[in-house]
Protein backbone atom coordinates (compact mmCIF):
# COMPACT_ATOMS: atom_id res chain seq x y z
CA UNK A 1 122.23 -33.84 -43.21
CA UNK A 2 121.99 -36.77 -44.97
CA UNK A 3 123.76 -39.18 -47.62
CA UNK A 4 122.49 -37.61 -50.49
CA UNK A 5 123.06 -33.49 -49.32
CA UNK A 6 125.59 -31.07 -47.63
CA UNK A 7 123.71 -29.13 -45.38
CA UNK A 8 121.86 -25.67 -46.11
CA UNK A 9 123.15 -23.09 -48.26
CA UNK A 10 123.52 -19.36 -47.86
CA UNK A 11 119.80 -18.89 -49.31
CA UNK A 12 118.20 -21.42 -47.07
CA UNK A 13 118.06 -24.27 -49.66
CA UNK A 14 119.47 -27.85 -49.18
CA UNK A 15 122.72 -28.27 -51.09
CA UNK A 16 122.75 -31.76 -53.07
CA UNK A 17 125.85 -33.83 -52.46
CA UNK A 18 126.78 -34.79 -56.17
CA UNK A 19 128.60 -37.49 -55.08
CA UNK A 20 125.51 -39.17 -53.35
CA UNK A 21 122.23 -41.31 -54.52
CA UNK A 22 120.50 -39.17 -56.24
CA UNK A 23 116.75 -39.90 -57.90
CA UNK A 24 115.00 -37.83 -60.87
CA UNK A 25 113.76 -35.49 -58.46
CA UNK A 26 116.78 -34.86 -56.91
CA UNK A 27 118.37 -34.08 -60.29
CA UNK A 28 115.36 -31.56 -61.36
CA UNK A 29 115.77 -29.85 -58.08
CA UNK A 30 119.48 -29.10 -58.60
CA UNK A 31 119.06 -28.33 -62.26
CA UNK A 32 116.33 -25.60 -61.28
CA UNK A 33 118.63 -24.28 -58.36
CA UNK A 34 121.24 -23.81 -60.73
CA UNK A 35 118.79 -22.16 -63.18
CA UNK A 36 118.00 -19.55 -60.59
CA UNK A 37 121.83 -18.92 -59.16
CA UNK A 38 122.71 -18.36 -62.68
CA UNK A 39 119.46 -15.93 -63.62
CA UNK A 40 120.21 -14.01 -59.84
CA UNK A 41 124.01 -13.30 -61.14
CA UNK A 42 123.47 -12.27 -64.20
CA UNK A 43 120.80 -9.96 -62.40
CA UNK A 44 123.48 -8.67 -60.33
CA UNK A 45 126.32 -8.43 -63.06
CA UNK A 46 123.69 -6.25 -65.24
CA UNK A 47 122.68 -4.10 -62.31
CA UNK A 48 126.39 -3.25 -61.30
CA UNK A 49 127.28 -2.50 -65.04
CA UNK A 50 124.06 -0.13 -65.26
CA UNK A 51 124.99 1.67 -62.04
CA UNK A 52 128.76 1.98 -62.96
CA UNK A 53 127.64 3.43 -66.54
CA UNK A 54 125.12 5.99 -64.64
CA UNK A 55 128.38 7.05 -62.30
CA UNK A 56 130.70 7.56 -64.55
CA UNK A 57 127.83 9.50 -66.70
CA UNK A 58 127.39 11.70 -64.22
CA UNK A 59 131.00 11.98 -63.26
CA UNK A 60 131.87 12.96 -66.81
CA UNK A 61 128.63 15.52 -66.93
CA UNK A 62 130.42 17.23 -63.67
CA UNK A 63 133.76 16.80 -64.98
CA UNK A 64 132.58 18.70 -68.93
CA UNK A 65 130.94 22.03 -66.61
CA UNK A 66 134.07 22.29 -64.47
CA UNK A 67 136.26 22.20 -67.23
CA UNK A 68 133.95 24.58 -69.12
CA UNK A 69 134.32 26.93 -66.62
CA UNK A 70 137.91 26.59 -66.31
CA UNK A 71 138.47 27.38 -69.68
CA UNK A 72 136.37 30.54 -69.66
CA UNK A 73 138.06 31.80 -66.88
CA UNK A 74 141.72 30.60 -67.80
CA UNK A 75 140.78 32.65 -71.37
CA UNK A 76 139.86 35.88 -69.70
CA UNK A 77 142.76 35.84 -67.96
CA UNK A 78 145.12 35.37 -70.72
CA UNK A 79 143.23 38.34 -72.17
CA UNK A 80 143.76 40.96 -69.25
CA UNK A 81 147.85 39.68 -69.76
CA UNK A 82 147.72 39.77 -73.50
CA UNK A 83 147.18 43.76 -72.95
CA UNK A 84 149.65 46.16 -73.70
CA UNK A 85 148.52 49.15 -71.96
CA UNK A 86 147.08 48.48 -68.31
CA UNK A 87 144.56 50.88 -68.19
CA UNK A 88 144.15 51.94 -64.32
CA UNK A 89 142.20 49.14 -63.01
CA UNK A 90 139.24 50.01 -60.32
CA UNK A 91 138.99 48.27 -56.76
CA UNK A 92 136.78 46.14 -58.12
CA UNK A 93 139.06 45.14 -61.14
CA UNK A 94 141.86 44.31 -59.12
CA UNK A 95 139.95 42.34 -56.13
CA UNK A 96 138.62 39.95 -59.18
CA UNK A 97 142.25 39.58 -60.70
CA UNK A 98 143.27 38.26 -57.52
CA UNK A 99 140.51 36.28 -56.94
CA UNK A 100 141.61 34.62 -60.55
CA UNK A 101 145.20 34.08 -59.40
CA UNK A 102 144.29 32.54 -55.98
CA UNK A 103 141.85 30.27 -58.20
CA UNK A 104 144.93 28.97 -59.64
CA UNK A 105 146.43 26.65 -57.44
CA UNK A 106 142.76 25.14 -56.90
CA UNK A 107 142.22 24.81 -60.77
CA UNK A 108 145.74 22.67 -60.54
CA UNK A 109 143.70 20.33 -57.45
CA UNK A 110 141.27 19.90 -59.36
CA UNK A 111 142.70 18.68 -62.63
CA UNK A 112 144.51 16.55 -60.08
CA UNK A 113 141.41 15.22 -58.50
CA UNK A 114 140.09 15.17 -61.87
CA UNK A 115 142.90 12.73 -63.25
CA UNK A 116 142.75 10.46 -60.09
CA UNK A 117 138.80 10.10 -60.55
CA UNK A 118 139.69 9.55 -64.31
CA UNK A 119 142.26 6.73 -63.63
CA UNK A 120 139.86 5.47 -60.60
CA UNK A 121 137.24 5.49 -63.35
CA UNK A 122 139.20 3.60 -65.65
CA UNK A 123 140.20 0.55 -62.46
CA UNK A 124 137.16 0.03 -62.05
CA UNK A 125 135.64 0.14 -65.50
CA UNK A 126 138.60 -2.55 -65.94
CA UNK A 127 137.50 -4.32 -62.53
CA UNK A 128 134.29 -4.50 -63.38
CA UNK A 129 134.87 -5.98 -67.10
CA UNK A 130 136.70 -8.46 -65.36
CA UNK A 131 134.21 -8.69 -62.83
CA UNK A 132 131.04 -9.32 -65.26
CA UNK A 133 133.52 -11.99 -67.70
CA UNK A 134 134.19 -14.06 -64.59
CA UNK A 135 130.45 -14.06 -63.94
CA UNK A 136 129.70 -14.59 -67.60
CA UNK A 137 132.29 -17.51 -67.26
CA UNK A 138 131.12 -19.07 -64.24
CA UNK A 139 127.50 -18.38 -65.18
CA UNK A 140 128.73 -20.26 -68.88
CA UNK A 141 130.16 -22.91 -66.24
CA UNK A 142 126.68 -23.51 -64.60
CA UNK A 143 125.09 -23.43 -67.14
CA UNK A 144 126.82 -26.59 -68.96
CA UNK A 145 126.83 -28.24 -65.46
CA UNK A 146 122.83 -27.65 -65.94
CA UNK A 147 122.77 -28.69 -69.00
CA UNK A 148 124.90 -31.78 -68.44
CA UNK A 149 122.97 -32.96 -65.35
CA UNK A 150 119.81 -32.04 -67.47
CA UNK A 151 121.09 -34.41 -70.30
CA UNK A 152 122.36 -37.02 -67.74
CA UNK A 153 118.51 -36.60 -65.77
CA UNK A 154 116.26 -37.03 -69.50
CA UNK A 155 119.23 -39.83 -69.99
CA UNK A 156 117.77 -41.59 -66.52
CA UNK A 157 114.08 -40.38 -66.94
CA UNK A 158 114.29 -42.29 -70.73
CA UNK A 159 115.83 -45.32 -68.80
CA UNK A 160 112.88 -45.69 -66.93
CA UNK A 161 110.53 -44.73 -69.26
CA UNK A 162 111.72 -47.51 -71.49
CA UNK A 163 112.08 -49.66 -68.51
CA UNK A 164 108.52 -49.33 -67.59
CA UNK A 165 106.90 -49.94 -70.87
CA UNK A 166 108.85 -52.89 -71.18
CA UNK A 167 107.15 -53.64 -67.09
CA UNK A 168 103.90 -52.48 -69.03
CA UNK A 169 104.45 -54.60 -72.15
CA UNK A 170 105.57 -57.44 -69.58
CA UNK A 171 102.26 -57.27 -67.50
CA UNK A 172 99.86 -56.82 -70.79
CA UNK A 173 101.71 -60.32 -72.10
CA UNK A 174 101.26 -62.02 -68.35
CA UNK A 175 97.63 -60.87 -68.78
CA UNK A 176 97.13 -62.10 -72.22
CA UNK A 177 98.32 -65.28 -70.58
CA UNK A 178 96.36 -65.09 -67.66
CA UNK A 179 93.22 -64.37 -69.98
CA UNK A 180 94.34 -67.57 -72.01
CA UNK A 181 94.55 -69.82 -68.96
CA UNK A 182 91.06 -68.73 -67.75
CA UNK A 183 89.71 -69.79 -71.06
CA UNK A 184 90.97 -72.81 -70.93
CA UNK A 185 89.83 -72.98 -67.24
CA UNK A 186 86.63 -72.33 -68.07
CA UNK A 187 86.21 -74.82 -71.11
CA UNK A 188 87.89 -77.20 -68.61
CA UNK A 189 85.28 -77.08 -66.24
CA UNK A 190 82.21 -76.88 -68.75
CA UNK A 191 83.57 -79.95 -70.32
CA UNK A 192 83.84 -81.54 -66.82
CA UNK A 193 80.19 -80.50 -66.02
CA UNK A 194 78.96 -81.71 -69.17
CA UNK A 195 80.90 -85.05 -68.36
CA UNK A 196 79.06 -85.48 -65.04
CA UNK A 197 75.43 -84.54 -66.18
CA UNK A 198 76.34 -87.22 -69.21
CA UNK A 199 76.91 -90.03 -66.46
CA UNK A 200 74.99 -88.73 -63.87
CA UNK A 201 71.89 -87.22 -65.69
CA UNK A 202 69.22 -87.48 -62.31
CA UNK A 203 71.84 -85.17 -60.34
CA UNK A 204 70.73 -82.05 -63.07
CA UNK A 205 67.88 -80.75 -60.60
CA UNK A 206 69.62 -80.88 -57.55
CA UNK A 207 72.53 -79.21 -59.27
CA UNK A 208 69.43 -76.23 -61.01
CA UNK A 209 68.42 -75.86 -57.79
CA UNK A 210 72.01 -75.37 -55.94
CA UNK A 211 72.63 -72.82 -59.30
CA UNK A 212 69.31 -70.87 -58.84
CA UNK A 213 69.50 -70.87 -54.71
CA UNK A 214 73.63 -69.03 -55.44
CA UNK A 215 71.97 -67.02 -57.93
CA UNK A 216 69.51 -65.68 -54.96
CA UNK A 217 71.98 -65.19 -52.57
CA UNK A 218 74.02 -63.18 -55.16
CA UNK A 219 71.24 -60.74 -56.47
CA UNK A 220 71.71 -61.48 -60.31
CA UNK A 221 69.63 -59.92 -62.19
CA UNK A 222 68.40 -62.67 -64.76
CA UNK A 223 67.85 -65.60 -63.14
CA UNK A 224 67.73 -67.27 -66.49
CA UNK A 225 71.00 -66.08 -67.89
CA UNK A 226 73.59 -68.85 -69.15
CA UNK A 227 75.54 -70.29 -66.78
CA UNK A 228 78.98 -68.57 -65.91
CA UNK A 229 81.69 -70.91 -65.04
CA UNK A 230 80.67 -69.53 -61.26
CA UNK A 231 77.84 -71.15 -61.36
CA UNK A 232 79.09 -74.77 -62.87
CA UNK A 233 81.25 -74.81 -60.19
CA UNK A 234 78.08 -74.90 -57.83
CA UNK A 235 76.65 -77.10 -60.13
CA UNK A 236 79.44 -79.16 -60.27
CA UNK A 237 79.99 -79.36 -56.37
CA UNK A 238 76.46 -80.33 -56.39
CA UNK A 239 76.94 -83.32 -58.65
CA UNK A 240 80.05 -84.52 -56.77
CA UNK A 241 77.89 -84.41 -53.45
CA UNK A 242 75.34 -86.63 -55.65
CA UNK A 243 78.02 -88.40 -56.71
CA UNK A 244 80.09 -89.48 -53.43
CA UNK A 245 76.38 -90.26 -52.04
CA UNK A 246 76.22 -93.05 -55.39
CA UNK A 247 79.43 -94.02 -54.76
CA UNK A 248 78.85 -95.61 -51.25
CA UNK A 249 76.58 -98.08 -53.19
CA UNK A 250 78.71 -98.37 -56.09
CA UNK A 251 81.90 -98.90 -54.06
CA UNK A 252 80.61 -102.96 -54.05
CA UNK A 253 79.58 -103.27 -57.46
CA UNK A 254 82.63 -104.61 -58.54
CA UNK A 255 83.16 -107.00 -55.55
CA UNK A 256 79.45 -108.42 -56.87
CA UNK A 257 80.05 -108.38 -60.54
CA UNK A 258 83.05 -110.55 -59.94
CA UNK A 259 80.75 -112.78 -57.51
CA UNK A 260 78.34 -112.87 -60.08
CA UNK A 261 80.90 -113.86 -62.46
CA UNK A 262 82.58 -116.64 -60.80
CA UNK A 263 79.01 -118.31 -60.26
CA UNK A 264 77.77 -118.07 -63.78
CA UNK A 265 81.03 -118.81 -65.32
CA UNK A 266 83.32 -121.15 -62.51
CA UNK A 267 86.06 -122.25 -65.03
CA UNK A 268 86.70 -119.00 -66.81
CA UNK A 269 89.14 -116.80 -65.54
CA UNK A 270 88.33 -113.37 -63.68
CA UNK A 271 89.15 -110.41 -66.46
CA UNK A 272 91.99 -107.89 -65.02
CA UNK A 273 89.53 -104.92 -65.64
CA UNK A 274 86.05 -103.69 -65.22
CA UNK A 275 85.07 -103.04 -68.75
CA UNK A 276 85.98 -106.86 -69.41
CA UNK A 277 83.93 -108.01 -66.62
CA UNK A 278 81.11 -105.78 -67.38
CA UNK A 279 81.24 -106.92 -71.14
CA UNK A 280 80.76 -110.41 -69.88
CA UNK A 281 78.05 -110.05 -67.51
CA UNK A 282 75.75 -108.22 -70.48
CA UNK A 283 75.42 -112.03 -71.77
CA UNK A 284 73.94 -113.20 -67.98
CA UNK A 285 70.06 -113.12 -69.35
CA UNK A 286 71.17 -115.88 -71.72
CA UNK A 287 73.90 -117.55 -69.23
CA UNK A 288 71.16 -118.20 -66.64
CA UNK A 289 68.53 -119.43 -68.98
CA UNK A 290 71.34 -122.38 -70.16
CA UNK A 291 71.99 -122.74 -66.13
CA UNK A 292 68.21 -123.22 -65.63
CA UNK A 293 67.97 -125.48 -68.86
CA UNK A 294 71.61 -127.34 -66.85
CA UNK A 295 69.65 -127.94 -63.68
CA UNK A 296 66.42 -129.50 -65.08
CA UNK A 297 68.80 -131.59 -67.55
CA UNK A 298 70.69 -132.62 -63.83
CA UNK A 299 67.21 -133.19 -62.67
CA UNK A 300 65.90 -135.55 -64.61
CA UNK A 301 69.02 -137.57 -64.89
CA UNK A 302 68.56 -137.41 -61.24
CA UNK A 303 65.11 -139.32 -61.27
CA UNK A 304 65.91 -141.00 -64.01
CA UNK A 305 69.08 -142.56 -61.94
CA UNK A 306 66.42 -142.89 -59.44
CA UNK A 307 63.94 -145.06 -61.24
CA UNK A 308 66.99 -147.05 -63.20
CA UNK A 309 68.21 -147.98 -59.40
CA UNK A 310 64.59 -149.74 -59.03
CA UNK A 311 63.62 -151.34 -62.32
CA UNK A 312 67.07 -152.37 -64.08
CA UNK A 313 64.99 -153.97 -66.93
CA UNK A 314 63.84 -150.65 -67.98
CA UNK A 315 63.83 -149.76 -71.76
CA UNK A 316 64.97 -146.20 -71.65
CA UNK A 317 63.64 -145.69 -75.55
CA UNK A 318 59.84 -146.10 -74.30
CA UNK A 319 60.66 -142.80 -72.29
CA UNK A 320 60.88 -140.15 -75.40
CA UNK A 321 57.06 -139.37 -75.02
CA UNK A 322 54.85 -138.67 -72.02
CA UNK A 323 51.78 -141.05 -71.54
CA UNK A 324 48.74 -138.91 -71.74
CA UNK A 325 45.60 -138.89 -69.00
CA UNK A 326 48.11 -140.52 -66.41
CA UNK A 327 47.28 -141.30 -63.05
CA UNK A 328 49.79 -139.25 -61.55
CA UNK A 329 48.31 -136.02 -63.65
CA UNK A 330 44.81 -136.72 -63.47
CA UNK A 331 44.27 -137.72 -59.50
CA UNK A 332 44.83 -134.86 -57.58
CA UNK A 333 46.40 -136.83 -54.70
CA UNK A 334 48.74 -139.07 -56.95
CA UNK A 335 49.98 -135.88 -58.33
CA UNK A 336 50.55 -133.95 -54.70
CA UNK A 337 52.76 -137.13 -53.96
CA UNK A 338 54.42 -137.42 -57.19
CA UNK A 339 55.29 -133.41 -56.56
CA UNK A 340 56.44 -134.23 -53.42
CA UNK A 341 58.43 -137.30 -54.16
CA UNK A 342 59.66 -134.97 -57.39
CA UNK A 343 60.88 -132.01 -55.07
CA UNK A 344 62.49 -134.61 -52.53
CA UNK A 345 64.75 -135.96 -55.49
CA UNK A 346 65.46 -132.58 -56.89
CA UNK A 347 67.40 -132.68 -53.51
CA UNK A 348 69.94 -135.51 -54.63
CA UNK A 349 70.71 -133.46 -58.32
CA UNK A 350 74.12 -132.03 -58.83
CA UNK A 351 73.21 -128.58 -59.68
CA UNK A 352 76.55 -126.70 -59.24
CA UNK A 353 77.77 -128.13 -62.43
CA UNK A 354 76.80 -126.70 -65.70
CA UNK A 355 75.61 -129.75 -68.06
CA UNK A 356 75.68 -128.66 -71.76
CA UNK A 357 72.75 -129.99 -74.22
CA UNK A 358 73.62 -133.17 -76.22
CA UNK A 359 75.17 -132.23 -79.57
CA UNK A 360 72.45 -133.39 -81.48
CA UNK A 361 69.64 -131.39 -79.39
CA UNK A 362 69.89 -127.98 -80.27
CA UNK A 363 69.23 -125.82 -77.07
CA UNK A 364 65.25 -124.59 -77.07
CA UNK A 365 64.29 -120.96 -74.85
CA UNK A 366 61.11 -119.64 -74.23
CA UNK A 367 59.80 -116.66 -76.08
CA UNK A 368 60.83 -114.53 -72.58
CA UNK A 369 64.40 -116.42 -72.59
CA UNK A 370 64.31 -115.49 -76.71
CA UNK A 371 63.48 -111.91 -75.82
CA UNK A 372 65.76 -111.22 -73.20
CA UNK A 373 68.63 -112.65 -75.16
CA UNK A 374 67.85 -110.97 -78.42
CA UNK A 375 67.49 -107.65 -76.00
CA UNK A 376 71.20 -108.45 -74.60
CA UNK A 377 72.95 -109.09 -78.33
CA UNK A 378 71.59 -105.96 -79.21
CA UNK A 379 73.26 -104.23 -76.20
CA UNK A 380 76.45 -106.09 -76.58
CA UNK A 381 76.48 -105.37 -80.22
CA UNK A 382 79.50 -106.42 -81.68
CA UNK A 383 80.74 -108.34 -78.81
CA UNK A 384 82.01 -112.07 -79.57
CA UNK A 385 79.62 -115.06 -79.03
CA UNK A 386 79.52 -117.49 -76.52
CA UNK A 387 81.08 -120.56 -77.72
CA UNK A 388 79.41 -124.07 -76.65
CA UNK A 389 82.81 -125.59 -76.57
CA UNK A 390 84.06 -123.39 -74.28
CA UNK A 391 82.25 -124.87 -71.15
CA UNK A 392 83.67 -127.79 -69.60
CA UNK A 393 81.67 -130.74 -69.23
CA UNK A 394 81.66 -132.80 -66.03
CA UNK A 395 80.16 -136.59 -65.67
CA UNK A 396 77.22 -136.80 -63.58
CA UNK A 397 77.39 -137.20 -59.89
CA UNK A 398 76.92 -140.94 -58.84
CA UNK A 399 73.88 -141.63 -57.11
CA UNK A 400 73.34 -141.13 -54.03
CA UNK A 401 71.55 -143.56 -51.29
CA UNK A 402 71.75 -141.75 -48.17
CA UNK A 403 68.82 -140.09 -46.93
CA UNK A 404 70.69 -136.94 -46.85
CA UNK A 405 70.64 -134.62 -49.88
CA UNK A 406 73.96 -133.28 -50.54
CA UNK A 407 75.02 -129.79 -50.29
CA UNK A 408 74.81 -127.48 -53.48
CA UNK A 409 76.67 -125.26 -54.57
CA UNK A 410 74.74 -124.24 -57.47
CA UNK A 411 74.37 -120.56 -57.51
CA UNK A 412 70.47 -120.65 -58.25
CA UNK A 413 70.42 -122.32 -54.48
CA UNK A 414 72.76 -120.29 -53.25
């Protein structure tokens, strides 16, 4: 016993509750019960009608000889009355007569029993017409309830027919999708690979060799197949490794660059961004060679101030050429000692200050200076020039008469 049955029928079957859950199997089985209830009656109905026709067949046969005989015997006796003249009858004659007349009464009982058999015949000819209608009727009855619960189960078995190809349809569009969104994975992750061998290009063999090592362990066939997005995931991994071991170094580039910046340019301010800053330092070939050209111009004032200090009647004019086949160049030891003294007053120059040329002395490099700062305008390319005015200008330092030299600050000392 359960929710969705009765119990167990005469036949040994499980009756279905109607009134219960019920699933498509459930309905099939009761439809194909009903089937065979309805094929086992009309069995039966058809076998009782067959055996009631053979009865009353026979009944009739039996019934058509007695009254055959009757009639032959009723006629002979009517002839032995009909006779005027009795001859004189024999022993024999007589004993047969009375026979006939005794066989009376019983020819009476058995029209009697014949009638009653008749009308018996006729009950249950009647009994069994209504017997086979109400079986045609109920069969008629099952039958619809069949074909009702069969309508009402391909009803329920279309319902989820059309319920699971729209499941179907919904699974073949979430594929679609799926497919879609590892396409786009994919690409993703090539583009991203291609990205990282673009600015790392030296991390391509360690990321081959972390490709062709999976490959190994993974028994592909052709080792020299295109890459699946498998495998540029390795690769990938591989380049970030490369990557995060770069980045320890690279974590203080920045920190330096703006270091770097601040001593080659002290009165500009710091650019809020990287790309700035690293626009600016492409020009530090040709910023240092001006710095270098600043501290030999702060040099010489420097011994110039020196020399002024001693001989105030000096004509500064007579100094625009260089006597040749001096003492101090052509005596070895008066040129160790001018070197010397030379170095010692480099001490006393003010070399954290960037001195611009005069206006009318246009700034001369070296062919190395000219080549490295021809090499960075070509990397820069379109980037804006240095402008002259843009430096600030700051007197030179008074001189100094301590023995002392002060401290620089002068990033070439640094």
């Amino acid at each position: 016993m359960t929710e969705a049955t009765l119990g167990v029928g005469k036949d040994r079957q499980v009756v279905i509750d109607p009134r219960g859950p019920r699933n498509t199997g459930q309905h099939l089985a009761r439809l194909k019960h009903a089937v065979r209830e309805f094929d086992n009656a009309w069995h039966d109905a058809n076998h009782n009608v067959l055996g009631v026709l053979d009865s009353r067949k026979q009944l009739f046969e039996e019934l058509l000889w007695e009254h055959r005989d009757l009639t032959e015997a009723f006629t002979a006796l009517q002839l032995s009355h009909s006779q005027a003249a009795l001859p004189e009858a024999s022993l024999d004659d007589l004993t047969g007569q009375i026979a006939v007349l005794k066989s009376k009464p019983r020819l009476s009982a058995q029209r009697n029993e014949t009638a009653k058999l008749k009308d018996q015949l006729v009950e249950a000819g009647l009994q069994h017409a209504g017997a086979l209608k109400e079986a045609i009727t109920a069969g008629e009855a099952k039958v619809e309830e069949a074909r009702k619960q069969f309508a009402d189960t391909e009803e329920q078995l279309r319902r989820e027919l059309e319920e699971e190809r729209k499941l179907r349809q919904q699974e073949q569009e979430r594929n679609d999708e799926l497919l879609a969104v590892q396409v786009s994975l994919d690409q993703m992750v090539k583009d991203v690979d291609d990205k990282a061998l673009k600015f790392f290009p030296d991390s391509q063999v360690r990321a081959e060799a972390t490709v062709a090592k999976a490959r190994i362990e993974d028994s592909v066939p052709d080792a020299n197949a295109p890459w699946t997005t498998k495998d540029r995931l390795a690769a990938l991994y591989s380049r970030i490794s490369h990557m995060r071991i770069v980045d320890r170094h690279l974590a203080q580039l920045p920190d330096a660059a703006i270091k770097a910046l601040k001593c080659l340019w002290p009165k500009e301010p710091v650019p809020d961004n990287v790309s700035s800053i690293a626009d600016r330092l492409l020009d530090t070939g040709k910023r240092l060679s001006e710095w270098r050209h600043s501290a030999a111009r702060a040099g010489a004032d420097t011994a110039l101030r020196f020399v002024c200090s001693w001989y105030e009647s000096l004509d500064l004019s007579t100094l625009s050429t260089m006597r040749g086949n001096a003492p101090t160049d052509t005596d070895p030891a008066k040129t160790a000692a001018r070197r010397d003294r030379a170095y010692r007053i480099a001490c006393y120059a003010s070399t954290s200050t960037f001195i611009p040329p005069p206006a009318d002395l246009e700034e001369e490099f070296t062919d190395d200076e000219e080549e490295a700062a021809d090499g960075e305008e070509e990397a820069e390319g379109d980037a804006p020039e240095e402008s002259a005015a843009g430096d600030t200008e700051q007197a030179p330092e008074e001189p100094i008469t301590n023995e002392q030299p002060p401290e620089s600050s002068s990033p070439l000392y640094q």
